[in-house]
Protein backbone atom coordinates (compact mmCIF):
# COMPACT_ATOMS: atom_id res chain seq x y z
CA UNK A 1 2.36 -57.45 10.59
CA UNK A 2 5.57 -59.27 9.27
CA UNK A 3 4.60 -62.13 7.19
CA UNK A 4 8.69 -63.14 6.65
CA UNK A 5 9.29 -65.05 9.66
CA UNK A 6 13.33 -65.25 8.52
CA UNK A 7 13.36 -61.70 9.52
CA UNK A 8 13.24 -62.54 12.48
CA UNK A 9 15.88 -65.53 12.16
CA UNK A 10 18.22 -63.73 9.52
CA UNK A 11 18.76 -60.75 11.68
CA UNK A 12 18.60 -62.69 15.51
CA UNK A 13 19.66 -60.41 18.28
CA UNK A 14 18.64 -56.75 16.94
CA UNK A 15 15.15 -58.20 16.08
CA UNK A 16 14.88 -59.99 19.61
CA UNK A 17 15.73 -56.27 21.46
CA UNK A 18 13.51 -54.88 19.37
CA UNK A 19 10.68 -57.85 20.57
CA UNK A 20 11.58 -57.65 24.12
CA UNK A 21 11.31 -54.12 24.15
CA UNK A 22 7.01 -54.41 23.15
CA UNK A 23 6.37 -57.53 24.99
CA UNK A 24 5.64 -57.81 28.90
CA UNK A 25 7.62 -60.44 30.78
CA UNK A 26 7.20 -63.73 29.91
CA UNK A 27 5.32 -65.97 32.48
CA UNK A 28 6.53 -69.54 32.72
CA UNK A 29 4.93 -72.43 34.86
CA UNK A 30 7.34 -74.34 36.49
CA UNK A 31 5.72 -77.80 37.82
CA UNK A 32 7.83 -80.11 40.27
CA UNK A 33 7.18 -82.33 42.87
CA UNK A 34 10.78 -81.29 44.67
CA UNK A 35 10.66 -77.79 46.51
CA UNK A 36 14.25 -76.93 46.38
CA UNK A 37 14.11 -78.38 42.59
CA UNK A 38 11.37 -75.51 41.95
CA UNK A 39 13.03 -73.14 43.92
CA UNK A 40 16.27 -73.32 42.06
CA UNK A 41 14.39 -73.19 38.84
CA UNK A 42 12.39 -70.26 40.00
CA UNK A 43 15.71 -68.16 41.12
CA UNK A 44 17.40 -68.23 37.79
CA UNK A 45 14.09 -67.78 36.20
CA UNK A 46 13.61 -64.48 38.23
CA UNK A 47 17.51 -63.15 37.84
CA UNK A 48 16.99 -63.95 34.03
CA UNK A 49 13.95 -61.39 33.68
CA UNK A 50 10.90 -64.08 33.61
CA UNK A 51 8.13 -64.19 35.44
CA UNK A 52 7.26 -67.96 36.82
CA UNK A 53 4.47 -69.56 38.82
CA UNK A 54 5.29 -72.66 40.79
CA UNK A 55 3.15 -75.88 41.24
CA UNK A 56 3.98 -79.13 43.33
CA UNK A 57 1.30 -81.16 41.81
CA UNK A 58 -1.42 -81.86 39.09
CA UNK A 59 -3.98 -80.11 40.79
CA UNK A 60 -2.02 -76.53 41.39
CA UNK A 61 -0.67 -76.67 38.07
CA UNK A 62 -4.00 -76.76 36.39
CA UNK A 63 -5.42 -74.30 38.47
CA UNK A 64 -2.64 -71.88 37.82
CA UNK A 65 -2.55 -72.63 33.83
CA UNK A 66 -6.05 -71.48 33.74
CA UNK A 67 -5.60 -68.61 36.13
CA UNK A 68 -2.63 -66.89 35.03
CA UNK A 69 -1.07 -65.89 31.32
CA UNK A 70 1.64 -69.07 29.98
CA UNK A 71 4.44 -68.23 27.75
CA UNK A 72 6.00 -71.63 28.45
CA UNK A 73 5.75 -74.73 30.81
CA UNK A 74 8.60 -76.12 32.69
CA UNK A 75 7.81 -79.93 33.88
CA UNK A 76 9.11 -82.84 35.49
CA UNK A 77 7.75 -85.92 33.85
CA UNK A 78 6.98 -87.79 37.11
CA UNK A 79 4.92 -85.59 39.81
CA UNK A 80 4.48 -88.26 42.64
CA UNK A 81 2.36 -91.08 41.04
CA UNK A 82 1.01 -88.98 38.20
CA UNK A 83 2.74 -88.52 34.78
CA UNK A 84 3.70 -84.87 34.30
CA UNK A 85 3.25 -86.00 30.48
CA UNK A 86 -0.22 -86.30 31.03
CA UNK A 87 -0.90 -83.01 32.68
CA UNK A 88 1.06 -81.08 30.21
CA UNK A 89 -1.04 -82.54 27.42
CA UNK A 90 -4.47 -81.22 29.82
CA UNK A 91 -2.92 -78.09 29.76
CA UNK A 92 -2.90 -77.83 26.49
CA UNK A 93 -6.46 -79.29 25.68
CA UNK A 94 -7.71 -75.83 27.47
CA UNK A 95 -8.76 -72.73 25.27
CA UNK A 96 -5.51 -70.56 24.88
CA UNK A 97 -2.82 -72.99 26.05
CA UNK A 98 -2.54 -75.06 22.62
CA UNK A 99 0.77 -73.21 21.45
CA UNK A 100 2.37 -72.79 24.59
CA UNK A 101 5.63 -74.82 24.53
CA UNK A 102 6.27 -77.60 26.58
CA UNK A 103 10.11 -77.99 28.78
CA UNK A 104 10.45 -81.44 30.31
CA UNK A 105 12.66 -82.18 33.41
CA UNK A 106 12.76 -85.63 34.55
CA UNK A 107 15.87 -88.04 36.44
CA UNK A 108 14.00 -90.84 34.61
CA UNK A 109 16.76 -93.42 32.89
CA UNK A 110 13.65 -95.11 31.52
CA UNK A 111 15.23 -95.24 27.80
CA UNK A 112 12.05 -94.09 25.82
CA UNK A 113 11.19 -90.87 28.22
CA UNK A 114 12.68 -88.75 25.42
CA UNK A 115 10.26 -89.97 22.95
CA UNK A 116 7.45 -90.43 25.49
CA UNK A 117 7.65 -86.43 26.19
CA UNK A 118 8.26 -85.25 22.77
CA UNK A 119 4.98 -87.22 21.79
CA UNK A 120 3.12 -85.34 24.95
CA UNK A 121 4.40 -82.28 23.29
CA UNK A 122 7.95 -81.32 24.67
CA UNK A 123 9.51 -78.65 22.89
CA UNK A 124 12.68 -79.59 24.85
CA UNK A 125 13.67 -82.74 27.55
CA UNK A 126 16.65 -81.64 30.10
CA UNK A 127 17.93 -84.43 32.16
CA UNK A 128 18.42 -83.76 35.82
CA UNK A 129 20.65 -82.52 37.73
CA UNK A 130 20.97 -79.89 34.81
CA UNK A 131 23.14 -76.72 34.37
CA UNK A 132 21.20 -73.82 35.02
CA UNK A 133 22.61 -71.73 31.68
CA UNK A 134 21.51 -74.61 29.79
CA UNK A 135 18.13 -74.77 31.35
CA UNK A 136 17.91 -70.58 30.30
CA UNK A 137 18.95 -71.25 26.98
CA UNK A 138 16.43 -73.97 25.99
CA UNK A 139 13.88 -71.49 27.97
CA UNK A 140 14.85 -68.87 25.77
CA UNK A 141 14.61 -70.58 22.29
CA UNK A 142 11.46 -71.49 23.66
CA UNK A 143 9.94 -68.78 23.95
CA UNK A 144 11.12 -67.57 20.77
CA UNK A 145 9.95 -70.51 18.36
CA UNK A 146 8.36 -69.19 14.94
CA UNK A 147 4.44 -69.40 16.23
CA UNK A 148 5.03 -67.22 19.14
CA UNK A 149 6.71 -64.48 17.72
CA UNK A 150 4.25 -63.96 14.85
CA UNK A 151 1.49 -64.76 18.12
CA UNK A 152 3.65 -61.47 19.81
CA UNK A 153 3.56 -59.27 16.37
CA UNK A 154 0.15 -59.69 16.12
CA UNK A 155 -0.56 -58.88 19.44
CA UNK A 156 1.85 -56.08 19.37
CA UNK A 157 0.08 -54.91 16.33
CA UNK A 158 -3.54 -55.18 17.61
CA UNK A 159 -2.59 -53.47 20.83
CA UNK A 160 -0.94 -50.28 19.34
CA UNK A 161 -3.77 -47.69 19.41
CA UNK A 162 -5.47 -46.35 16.55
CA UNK A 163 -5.13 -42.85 15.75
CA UNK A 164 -7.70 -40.84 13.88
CA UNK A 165 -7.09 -37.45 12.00
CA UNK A 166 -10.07 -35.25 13.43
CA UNK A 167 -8.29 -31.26 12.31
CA UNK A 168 -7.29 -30.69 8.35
CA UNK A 169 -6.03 -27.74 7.78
């Protein structure tokens, strides 16, 4: 395992091909109350190489943060008279989900809902309507924060198998 982390930062793009090259897609959970919001979202997610999960509500998104793998969370802070700050911080009360990174979304002009998510846990706030290259670009730093790619080298490293020398000669 690499215990320099600046490797990783002092050499950027040849160390992320080699990352992307030993980890599976990233899965991200997009969670927003709009359909054609999500949709969008879930397009340039797809056409960028991620894998996402969609969720209108509270309800689906917990369900599918405890069914399915998270690399990252996408989420509007309001979801229809519940606070998407809220759920986000559920999420990550459940075993496995403490590291994953938060995204918020929100069209809020309330002026303290860019301290209110950060203190949920929000890696990142975008304010809607949003340029989609911007949206990939937060997603991709992201993904990429210090924790999770020591979290991927170990797991790289624990996954590769284990060869034994059985013939001498």
């Amino acid at each position: 395992m690499l215990t320099d982390q600046r490797f990783f930062f002092n050499h950027g793009s040849k160390c992320f091909k080699e990352m992307k090259s030993f980890t599976a897609k990233p899965t991200i959970l997009v969670v927003d109350p709009d359909p054609l919001t999500l949709t969008a979202i879930a397009a340039a997610l797809h056409l960028s190489g991620y894998e996402s999960h969609c969720a209108r509500d509270s309800e689906a998104a917990l369900k599918a943060s405890t069914d399915e793998p998270l690399d990252l969370i996408i989420c509007d802070t309001n979801l229809e008279g519940e606070s998407g700050l809220d759920v986000c911080r559920e999420i990550r009360l459940l075993p496995g989900r403490e590291d994953v990174p938060v995204m918020f979304l929100s069209s809020s002009q309330a002026p303290d809902i860019v301290h209110r998510a950060h203190e949920a846990g929000g890696a990142y706030y975008l304010r809607k309507p949003f340029d989609p290259n911007v949206l990939l670009e937060l997603v991709e730093k992201a993904l990429w924060m210090p924790h999770l790619v020591e979290s991927n080298i170990k797991q790289h490293v624990e996954s590769k198998p284990k060869y034994k020398l059985t013939h001498t000669v």
